[in-house]
C-alpha atoms as a PDB file:
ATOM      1  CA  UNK A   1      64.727 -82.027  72.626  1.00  0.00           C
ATOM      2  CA  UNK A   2      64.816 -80.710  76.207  1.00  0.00           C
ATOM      3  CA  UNK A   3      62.129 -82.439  78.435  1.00  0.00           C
ATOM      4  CA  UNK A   4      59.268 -79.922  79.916  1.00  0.00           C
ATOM      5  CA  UNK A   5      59.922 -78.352  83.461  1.00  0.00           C
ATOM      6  CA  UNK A   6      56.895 -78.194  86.337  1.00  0.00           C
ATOM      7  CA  UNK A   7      55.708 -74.630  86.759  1.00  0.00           C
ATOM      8  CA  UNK A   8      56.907 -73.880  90.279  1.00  0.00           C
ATOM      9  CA  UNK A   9      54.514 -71.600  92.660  1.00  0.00           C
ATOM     10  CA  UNK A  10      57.110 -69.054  92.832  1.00  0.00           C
ATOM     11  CA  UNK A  11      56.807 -68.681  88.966  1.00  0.00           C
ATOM     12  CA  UNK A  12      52.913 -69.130  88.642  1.00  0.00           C
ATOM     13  CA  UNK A  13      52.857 -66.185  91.468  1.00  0.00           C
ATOM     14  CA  UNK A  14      55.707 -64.741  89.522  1.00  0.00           C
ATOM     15  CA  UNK A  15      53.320 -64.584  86.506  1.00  0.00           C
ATOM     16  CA  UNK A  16      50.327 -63.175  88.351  1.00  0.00           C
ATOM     17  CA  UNK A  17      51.782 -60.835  89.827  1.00  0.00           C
ATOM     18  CA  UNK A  18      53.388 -59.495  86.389  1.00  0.00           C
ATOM     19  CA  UNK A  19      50.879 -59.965  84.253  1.00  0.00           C
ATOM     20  CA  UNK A  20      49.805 -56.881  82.250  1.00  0.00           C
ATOM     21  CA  UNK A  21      53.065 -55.080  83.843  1.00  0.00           C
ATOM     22  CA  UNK A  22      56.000 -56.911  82.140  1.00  0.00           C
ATOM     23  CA  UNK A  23      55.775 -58.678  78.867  1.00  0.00           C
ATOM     24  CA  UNK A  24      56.204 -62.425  77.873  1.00  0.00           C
ATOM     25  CA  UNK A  25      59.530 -61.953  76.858  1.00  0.00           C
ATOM     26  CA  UNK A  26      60.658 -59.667  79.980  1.00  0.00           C
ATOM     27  CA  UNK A  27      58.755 -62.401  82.317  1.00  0.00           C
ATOM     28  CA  UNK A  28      60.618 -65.066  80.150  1.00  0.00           C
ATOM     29  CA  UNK A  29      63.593 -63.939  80.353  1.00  0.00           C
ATOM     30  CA  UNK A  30      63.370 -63.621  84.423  1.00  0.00           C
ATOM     31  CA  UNK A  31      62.195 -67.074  84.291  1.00  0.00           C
ATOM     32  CA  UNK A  32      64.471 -68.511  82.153  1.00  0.00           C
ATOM     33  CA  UNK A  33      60.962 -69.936  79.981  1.00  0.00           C
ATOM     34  CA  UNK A  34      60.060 -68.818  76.574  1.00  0.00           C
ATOM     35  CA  UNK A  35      57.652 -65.992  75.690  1.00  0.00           C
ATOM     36  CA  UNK A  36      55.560 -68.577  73.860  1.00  0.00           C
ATOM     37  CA  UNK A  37      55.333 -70.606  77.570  1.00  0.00           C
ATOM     38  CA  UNK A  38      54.503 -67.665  79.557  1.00  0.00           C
ATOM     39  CA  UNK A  39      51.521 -66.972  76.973  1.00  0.00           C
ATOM     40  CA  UNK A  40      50.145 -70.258  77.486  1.00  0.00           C
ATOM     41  CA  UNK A  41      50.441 -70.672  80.887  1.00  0.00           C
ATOM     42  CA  UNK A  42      48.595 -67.494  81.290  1.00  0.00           C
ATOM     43  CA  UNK A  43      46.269 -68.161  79.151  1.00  0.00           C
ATOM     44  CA  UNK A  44      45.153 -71.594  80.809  1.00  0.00           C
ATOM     45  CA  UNK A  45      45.292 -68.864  84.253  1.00  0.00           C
ATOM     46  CA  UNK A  46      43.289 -67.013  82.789  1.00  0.00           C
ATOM     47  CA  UNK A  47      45.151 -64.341  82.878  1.00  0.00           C
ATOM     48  CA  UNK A  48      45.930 -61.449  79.878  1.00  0.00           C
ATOM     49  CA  UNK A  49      49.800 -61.152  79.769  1.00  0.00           C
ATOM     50  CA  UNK A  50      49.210 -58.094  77.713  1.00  0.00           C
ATOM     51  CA  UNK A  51      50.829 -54.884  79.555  1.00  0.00           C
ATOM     52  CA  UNK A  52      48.427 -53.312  80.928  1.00  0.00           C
ATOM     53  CA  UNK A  53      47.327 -49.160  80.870  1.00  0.00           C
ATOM     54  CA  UNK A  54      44.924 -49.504  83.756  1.00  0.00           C
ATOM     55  CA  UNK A  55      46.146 -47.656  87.083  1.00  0.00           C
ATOM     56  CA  UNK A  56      45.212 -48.848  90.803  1.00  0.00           C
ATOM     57  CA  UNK A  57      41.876 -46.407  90.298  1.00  0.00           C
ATOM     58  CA  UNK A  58      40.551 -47.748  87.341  1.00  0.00           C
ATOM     59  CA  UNK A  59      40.935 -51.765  88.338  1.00  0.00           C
ATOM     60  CA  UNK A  60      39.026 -50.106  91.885  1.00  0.00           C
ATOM     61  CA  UNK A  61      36.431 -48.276  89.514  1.00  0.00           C
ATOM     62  CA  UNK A  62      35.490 -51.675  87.890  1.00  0.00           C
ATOM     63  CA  UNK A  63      35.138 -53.930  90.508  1.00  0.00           C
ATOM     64  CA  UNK A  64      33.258 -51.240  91.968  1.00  0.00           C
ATOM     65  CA  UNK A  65      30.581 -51.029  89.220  1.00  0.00           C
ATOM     66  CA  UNK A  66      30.356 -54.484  88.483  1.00  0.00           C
ATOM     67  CA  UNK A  67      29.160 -54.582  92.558  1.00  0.00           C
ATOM     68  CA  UNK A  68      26.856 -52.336  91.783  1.00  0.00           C
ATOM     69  CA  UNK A  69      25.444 -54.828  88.543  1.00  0.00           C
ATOM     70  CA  UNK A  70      26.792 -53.501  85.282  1.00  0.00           C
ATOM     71  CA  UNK A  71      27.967 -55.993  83.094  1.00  0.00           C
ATOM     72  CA  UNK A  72      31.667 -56.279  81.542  1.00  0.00           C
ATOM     73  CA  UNK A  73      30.782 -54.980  78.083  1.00  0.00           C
ATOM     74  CA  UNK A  74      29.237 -51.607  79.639  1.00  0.00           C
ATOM     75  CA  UNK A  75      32.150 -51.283  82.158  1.00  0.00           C
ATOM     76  CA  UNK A  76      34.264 -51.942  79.402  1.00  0.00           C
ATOM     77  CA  UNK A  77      32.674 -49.060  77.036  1.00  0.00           C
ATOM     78  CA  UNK A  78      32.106 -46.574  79.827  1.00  0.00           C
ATOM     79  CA  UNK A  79      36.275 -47.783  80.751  1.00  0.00           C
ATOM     80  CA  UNK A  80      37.994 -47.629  77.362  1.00  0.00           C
ATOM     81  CA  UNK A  81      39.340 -50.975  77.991  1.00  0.00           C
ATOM     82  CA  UNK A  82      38.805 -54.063  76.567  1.00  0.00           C
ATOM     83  CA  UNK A  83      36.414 -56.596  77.742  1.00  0.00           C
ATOM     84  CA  UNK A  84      39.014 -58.648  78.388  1.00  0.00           C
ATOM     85  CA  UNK A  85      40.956 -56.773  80.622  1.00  0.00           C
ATOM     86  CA  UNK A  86      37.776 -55.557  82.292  1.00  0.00           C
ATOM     87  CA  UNK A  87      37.354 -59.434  82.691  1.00  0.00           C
ATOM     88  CA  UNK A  88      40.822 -59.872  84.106  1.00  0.00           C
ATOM     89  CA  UNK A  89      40.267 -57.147  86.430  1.00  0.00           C
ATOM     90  CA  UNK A  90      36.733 -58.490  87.833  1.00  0.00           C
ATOM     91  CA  UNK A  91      37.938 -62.145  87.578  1.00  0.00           C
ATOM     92  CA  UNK A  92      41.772 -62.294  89.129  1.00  0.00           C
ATOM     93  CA  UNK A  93      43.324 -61.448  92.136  1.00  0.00           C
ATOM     94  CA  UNK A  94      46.294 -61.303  90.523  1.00  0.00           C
ATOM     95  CA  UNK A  95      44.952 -57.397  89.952  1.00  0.00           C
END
């Protein structure tokens, strides 16, 4: 059994920045980690490693209209996207 490796900050900032644009396995692969690490790691990040469809001017419309007091679920409705990723987008910087 191979003993666990520290997440490094290049590969946690590896991670955010890839996250919704590359998959586990792509990000695993890169990082020489399995998809099923890269998925948990996120996930305790808080971040969705699914890929992504939003483009630069839909993550600006959301942060934009939660400023302005709409919650995630109505973003996320008036969006098309999940409330997750609406989350993700309001939430992370990794965005």
């Amino acid at each position: 059994m191979q003993k666990r490796r520290k997440w490094t900050k290049s590969e946690i900032q590896f991670v955010c920045e890839n996250a919704g644009k590359m998959t586990a396995a792509e990000m695993g692969e890169k990082l020489n980690r399995t998809r099923q690490a890269i998925q948990s790691q996120a996930n305790r990040w808080g971040l969705s490693v699914l890929v992504k469809p939003s483009d630069d001017h839909d993550i600006y419309l959301c942060r934009e209209l939660y400023k302005e007091g709409l919650t995630i679920p109505v973003i996320a409705e008036k969006m098309e996207l999940s409330r997750r990723v609406v989350s993700n987008i309001v939430y992370s910087d990794c965005y």
